[in-house]
Protein backbone atom coordinates (compact mmCIF):
# COMPACT_ATOMS: atom_id res chain seq x y z
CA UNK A 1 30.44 124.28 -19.65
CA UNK A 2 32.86 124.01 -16.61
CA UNK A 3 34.39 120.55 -18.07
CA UNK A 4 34.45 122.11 -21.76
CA UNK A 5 36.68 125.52 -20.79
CA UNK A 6 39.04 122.81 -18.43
CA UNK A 7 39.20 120.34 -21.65
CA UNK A 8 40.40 123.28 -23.79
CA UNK A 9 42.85 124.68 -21.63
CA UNK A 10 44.36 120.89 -21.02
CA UNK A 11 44.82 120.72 -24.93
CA UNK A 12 47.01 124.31 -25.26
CA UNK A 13 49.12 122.93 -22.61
CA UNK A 14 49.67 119.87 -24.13
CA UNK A 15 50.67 121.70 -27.31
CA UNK A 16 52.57 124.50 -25.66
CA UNK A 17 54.48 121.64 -24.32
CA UNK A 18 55.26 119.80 -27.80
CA UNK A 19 56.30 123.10 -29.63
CA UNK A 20 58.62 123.81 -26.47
CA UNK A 21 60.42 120.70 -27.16
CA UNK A 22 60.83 120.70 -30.53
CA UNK A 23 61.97 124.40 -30.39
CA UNK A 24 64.64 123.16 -27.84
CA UNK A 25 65.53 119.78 -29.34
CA UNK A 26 66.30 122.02 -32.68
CA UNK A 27 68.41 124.21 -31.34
CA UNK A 28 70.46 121.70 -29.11
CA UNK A 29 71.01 120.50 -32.68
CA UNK A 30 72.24 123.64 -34.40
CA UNK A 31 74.01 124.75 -31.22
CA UNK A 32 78.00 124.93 -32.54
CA UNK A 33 80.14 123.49 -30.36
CA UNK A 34 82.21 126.06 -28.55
CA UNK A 35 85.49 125.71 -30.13
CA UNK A 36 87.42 124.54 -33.16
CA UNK A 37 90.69 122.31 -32.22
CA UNK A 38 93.79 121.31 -34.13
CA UNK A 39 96.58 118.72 -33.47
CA UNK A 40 99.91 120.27 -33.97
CA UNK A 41 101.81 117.65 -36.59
CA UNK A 42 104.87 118.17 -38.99
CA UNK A 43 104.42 119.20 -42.79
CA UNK A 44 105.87 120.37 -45.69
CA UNK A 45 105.48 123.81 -46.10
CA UNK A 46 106.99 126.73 -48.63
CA UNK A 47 106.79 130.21 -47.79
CA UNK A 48 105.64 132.08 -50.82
CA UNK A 49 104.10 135.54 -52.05
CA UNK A 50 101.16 136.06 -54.06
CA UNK A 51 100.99 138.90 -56.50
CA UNK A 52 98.65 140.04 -59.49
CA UNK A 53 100.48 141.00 -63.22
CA UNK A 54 100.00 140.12 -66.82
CA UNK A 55 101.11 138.60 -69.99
CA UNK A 56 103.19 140.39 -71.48
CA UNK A 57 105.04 139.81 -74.86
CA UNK A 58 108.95 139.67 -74.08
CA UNK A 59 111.51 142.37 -75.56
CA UNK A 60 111.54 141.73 -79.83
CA UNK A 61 108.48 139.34 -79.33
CA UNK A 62 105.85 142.16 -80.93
CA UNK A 63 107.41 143.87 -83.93
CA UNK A 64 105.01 146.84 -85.75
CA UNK A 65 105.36 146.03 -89.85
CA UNK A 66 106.00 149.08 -91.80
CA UNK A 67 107.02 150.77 -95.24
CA UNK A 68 110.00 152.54 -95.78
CA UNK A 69 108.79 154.20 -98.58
CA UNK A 70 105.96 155.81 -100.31
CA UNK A 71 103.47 154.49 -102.65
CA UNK A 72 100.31 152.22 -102.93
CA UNK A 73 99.95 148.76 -101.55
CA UNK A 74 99.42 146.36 -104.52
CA UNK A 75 99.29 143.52 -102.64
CA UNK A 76 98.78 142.62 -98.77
CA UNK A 77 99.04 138.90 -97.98
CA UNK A 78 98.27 139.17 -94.43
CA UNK A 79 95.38 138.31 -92.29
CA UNK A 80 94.80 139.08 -88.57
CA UNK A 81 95.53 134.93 -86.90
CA UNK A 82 97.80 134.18 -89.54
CA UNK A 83 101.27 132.40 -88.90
CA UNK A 84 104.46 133.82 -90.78
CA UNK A 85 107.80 132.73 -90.74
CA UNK A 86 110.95 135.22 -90.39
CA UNK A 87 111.54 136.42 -94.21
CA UNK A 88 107.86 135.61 -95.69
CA UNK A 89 106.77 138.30 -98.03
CA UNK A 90 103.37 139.92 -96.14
CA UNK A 91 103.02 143.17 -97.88
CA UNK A 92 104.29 144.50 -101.57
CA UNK A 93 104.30 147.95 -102.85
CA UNK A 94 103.73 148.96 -106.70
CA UNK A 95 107.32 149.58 -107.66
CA UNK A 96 107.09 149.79 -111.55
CA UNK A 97 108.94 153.47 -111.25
CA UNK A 98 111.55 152.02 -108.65
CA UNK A 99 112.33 149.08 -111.71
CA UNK A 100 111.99 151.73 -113.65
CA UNK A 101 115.05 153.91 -112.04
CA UNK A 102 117.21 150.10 -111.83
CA UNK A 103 117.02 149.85 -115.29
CA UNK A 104 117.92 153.61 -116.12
CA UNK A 105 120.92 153.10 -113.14
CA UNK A 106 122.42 150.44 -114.61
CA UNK A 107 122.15 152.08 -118.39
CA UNK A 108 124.21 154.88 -116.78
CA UNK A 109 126.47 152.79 -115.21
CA UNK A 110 127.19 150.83 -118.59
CA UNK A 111 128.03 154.03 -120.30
CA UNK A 112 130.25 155.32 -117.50
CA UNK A 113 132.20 152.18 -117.84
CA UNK A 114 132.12 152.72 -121.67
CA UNK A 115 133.56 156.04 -121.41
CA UNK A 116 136.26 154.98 -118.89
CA UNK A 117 137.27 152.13 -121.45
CA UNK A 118 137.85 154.42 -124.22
CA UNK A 119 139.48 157.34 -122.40
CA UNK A 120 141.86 153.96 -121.47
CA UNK A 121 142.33 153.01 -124.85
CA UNK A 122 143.23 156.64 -126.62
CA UNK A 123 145.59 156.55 -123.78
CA UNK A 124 147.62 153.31 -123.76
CA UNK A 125 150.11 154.29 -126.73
CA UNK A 126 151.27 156.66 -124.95
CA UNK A 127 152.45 154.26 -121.95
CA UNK A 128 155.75 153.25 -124.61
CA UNK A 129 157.12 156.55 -124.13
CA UNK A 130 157.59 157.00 -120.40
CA UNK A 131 160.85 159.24 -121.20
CA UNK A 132 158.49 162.37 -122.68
CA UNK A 133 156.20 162.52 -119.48
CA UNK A 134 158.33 162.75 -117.04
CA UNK A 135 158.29 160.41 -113.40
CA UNK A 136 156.48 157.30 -113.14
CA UNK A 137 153.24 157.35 -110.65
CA UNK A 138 151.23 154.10 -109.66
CA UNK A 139 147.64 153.39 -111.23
CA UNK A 140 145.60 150.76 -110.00
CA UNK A 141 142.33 149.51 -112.62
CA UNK A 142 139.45 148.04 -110.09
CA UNK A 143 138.05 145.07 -110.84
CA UNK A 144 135.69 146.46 -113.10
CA UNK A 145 134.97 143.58 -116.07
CA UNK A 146 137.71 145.57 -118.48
CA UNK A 147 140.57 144.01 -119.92
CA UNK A 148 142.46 145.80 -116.21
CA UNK A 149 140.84 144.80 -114.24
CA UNK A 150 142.98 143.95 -110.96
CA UNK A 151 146.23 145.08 -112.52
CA UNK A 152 148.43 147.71 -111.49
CA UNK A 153 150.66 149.76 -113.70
CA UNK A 154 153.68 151.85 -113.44
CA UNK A 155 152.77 154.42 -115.64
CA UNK A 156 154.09 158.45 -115.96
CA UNK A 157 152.30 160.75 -114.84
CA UNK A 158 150.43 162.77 -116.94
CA UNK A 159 149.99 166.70 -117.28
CA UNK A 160 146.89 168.22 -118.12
CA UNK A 161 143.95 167.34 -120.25
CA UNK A 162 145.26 163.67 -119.90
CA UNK A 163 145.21 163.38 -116.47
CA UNK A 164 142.09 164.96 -115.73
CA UNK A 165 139.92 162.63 -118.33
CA UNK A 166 140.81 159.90 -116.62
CA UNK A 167 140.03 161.37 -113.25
CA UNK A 168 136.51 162.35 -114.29
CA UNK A 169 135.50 158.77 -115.87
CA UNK A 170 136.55 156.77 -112.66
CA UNK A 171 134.46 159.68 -111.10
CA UNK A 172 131.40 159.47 -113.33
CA UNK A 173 131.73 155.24 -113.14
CA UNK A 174 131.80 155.30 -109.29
CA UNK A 175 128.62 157.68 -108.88
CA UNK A 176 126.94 155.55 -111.62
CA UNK A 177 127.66 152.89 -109.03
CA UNK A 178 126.38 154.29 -105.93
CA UNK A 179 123.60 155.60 -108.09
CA UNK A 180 122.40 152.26 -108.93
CA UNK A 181 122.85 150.60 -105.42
CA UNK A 182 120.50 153.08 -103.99
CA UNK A 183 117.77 152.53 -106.96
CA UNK A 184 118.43 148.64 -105.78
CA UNK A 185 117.75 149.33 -102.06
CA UNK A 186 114.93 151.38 -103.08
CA UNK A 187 113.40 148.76 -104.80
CA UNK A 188 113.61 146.44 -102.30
CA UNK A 189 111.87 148.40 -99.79
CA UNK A 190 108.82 147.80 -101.96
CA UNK A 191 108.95 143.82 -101.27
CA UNK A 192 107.85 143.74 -97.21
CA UNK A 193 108.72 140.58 -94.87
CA UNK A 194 108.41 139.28 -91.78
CA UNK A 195 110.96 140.28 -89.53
CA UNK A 196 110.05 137.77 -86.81
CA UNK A 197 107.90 134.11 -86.75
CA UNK A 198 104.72 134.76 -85.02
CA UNK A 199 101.31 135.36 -85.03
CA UNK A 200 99.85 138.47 -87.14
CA UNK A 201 97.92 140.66 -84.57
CA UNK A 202 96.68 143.84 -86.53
CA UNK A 203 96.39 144.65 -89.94
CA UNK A 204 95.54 148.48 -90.31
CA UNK A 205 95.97 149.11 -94.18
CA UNK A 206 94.19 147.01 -96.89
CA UNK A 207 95.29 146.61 -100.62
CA UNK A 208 94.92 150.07 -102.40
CA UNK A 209 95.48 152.48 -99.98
CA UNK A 210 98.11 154.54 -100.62
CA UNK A 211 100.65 154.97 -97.38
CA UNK A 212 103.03 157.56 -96.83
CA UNK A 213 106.46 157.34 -95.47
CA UNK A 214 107.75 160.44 -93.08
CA UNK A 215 110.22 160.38 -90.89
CA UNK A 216 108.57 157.76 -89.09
CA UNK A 217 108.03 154.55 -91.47
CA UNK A 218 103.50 153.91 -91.58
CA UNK A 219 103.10 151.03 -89.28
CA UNK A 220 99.91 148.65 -90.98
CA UNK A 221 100.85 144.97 -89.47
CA UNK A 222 101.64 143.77 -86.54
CA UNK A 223 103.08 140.28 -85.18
CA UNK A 224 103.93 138.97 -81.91
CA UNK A 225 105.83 135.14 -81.60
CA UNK A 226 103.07 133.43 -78.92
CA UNK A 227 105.91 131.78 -77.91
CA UNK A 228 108.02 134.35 -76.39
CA UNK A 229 105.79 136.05 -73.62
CA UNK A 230 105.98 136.43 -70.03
CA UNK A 231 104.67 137.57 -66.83
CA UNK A 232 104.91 140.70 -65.60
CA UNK A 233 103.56 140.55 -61.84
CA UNK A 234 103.95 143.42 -59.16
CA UNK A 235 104.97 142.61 -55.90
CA UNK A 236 104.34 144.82 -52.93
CA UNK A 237 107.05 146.50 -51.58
CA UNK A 238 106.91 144.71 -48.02
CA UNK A 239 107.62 141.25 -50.72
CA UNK A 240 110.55 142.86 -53.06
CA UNK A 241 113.18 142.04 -50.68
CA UNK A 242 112.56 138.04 -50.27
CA UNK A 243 112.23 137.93 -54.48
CA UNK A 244 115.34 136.63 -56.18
CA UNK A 245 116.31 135.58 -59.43
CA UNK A 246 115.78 131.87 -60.35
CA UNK A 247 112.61 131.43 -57.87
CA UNK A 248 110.13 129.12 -59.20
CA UNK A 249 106.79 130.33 -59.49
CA UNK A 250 103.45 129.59 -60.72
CA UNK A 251 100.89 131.87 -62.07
CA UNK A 252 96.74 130.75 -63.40
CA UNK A 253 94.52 133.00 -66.01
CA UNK A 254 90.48 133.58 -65.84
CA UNK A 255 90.50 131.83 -69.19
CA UNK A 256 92.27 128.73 -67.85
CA UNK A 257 91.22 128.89 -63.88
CA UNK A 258 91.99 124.92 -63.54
CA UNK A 259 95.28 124.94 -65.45
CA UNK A 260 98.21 125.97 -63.31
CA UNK A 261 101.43 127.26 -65.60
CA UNK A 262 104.92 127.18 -64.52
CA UNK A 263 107.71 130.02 -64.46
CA UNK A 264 110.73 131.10 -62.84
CA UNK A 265 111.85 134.79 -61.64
CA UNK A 266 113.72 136.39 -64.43
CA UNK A 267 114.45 139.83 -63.35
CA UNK A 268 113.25 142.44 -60.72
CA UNK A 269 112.93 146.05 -62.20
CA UNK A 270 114.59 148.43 -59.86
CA UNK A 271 112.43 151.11 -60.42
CA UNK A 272 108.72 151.05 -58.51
CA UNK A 273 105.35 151.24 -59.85
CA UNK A 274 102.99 153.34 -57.85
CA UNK A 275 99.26 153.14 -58.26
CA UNK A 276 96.69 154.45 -56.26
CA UNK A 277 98.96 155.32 -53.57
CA UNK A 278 100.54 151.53 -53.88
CA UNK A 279 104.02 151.01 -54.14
CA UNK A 280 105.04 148.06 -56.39
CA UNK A 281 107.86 146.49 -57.87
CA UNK A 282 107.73 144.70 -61.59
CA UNK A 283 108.78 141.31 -61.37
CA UNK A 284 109.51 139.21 -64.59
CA UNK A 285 108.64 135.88 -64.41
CA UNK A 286 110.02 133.65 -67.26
CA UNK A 287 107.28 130.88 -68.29
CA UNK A 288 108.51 127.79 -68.29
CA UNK A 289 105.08 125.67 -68.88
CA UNK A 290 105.24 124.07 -72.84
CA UNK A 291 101.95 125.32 -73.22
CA UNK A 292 102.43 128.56 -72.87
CA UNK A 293 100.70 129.06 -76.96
CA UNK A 294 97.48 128.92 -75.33
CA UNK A 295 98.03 132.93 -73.55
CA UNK A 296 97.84 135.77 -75.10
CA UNK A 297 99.22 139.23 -74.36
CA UNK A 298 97.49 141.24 -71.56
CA UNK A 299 95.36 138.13 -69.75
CA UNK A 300 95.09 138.85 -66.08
CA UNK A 301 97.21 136.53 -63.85
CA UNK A 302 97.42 135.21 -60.32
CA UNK A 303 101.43 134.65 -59.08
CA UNK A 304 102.84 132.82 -56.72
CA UNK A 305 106.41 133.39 -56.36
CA UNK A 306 108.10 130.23 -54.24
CA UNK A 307 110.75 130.92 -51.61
CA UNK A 308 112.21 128.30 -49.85
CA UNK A 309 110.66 125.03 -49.16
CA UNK A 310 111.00 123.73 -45.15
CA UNK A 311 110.39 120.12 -45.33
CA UNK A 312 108.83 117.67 -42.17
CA UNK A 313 108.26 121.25 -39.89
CA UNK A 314 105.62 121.64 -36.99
CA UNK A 315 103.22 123.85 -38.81
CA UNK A 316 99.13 124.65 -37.37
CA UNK A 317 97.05 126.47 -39.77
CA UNK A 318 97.50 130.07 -39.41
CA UNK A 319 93.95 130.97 -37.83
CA UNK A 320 95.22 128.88 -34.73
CA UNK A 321 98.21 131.94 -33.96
CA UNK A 322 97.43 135.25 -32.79
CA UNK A 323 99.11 138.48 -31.78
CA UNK A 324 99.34 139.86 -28.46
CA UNK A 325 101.41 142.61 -27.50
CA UNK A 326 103.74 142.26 -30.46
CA UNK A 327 104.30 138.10 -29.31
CA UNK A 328 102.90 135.35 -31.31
CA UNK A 329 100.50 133.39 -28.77
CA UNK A 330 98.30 130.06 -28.94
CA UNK A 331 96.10 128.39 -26.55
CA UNK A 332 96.47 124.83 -26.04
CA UNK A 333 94.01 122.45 -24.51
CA UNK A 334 96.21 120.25 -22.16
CA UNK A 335 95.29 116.73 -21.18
CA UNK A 336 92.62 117.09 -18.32
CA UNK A 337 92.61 120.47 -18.39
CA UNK A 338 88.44 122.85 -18.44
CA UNK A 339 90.24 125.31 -20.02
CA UNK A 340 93.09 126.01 -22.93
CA UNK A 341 96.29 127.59 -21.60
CA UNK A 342 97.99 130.49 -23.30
CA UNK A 343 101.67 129.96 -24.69
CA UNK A 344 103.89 132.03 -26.42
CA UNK A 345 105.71 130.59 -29.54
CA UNK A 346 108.38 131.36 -32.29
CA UNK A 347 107.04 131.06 -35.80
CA UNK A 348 109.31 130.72 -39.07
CA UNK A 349 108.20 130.14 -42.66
CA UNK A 350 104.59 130.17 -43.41
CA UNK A 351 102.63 129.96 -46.24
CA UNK A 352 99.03 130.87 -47.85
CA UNK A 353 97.24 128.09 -45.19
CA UNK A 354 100.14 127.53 -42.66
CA UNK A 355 102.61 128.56 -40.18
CA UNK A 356 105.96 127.24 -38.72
CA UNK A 357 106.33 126.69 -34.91
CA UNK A 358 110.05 127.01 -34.27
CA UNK A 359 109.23 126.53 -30.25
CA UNK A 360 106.76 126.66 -27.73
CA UNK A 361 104.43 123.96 -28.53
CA UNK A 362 105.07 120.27 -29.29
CA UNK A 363 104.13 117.71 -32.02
CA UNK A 364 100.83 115.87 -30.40
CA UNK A 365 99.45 118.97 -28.42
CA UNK A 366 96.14 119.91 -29.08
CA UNK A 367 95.36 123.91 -30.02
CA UNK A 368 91.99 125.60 -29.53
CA UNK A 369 90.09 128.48 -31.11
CA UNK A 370 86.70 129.99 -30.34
CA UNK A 371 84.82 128.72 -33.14
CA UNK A 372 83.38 131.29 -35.82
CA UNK A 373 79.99 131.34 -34.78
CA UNK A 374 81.40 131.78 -31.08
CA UNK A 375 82.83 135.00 -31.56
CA UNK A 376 80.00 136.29 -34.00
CA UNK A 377 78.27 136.11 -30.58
CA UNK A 378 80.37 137.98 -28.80
């Protein structure tokens, strides 16, 4: 019994011993290694500024379609997705009464004129005998189709009935004139066209509904020209002052994440946008990128706004540089050296991944970090 209890106890050993060394020969191989090094080399680097916005269609690019005047719509050939061109007819409204009043306008205005030519003609024998009427006044006939038309005339001037029939036909011709250029207008209010080229975006009316013009002219149609939008991005207001006009930039959507379009800085609104306590400045970016047709107005973007680009530079990625009592500091692991040695440097231009070093360190030396996992421990 002696031997058996001894024989059991020999083989819990034996396996306490195996699962001790696998337990430590795993986690010598997990174990990080203590810290994460770098090599300070020269790059090119760009300092730029990242900043959320939109698409936005450009001032004139979205036009809201109306009618100017009352009445029902007899025929709407417009569908949301369609392309117009500037003048295409998209919309007509009945307009039998607005011929209607034309052809009644210029009936008027052919009996005006009718009148005016034979108030004219009762009147020209009297032209041989200037000597009865007294002085001689100037009468000019407008070019009105009548045998004078264009001409001017020294005639007398003539007292009473005379004068005042010929005053009230040029009077009743020239508001049979106007009359008829408004029925004209009028009509052609009732013949609706594309202002712009674009894309139709909305259609709120369909063919029979009556609309009604008000002061404000019933907008039913809507078009936007895809190829006149841009980006509106806001910039914080610790950014606004390195923005300037003419800075390239790119910009991505969600719908497009691996497509990268190009832009440039148009304009900087001088008035700030403040949300949720945020204070941000509207930045226009101009895009550039020929295939800007495949955005629409109001997808999300990503901007990056390019400043100055600083060519062949010492540059260490930016986890490498700390803060220490307001003075940028690295440690660098010198040749022979247990430890790393703090330095303080000079940084310049950095961008999203890297940093400038203007002095302190040289190209070749070797910077040191505690590695992630490191100071998770601590």
């Amino acid at each position: 019994m002696k031997k058996i209890i001894l024989a059991v106890i020999g083989v819990m050993v034996s396996i306490g011993i195996i699962f001790g060394g696998v337990f430590l020969s795993r986690k010598g191989n997990i174990s990080p290694a203590p810290y994460e090094t770098v090599v300070v080399t020269k790059k090119d680097i760009a300092s730029s500024i990242l900043a959320t916005g939109s698409v936005k269609p450009m001032v004139g690019a979205e036009v809201k379609v109306g009618s100017r005047i009352s009445g029902k719509v007899e025929h709407l050939h417009a569908n949301i997705g369609d392309k117009v061109e500037k003048g295409q007819i998209i919309a007509e409204i009945e307009k039998k009464d607005l011929e209607a009043n034309v052809a009644q306008a210029r009936a008027n205005l052919a009996a005006a004129k009718a009148v005016a030519g034979v108030n004219r003609a009762s009147l020209w024998p009297k032209l041989d005998a200037e000597s009865t009427y007294g002085a001689k006044d100037t009468v000019y006939f407008p070019k009105t189709g009548d045998n004078f038309a264009g001409l001017v005339f020294s005639i007398p001037i003539f007292n009473g009935p005379d004068l005042y029939k010929i005053r009230e036909a040029r009077s009743l011709q020239d508001a049979s004139k106007a009359a008829l250029e408004y029925a004209e207008v009028q009509l052609s209010y009732a013949t609706i066209t594309a202002p712009i080229s674009g894309v139709i975006s909305s259609v709120t009316t369909q063919e029979g509904e009556t609309v009604a013009a008000g002061l404000l002219a019933p907008t039913f149609i809507t078009i936007i020209d895809l190829a006149r939008l841009q980006v509106d991005a806001f910039v914080d207001e610790t950014d606004i002052g390195r923005i300037k006009v003419g800075q390239k930039a790119t910009f991505t959507v969600d719908t497009y994440p691996n497509k990268e379009f190009t832009g440039e800085v148009q304009a900087v609104y001088p008035k700030a946008v403040i949300q949720e306590n945020v204070v941000n400045y509207d930045v226009v970016v101009k895009i550039t990128d020929p295939d800007i047709e495949l955005l629409r107005p109001d997808m999300t973007t990503n901007v990056i706004i390019f400043q100055e680009e600083r060519k062949d530079v010492l540059a260490v990625p930016k986890k490498f540089v700390s803060s220490e009592e307001g003075k940028k500091t690295v440690y660098v692991l010198e040749e022979g050296a247990a430890t790393p040695t703090k330095r303080t440097i000079k940084t310049g231009w950095q961008d999203s991944k890297y940093v400038q070093i203007l002095s302190g360190v040289a190209e070749g030396e070797k910077l040191v970090i505690k590695s992630s996992n490191e100071s998770e421990k601590e």
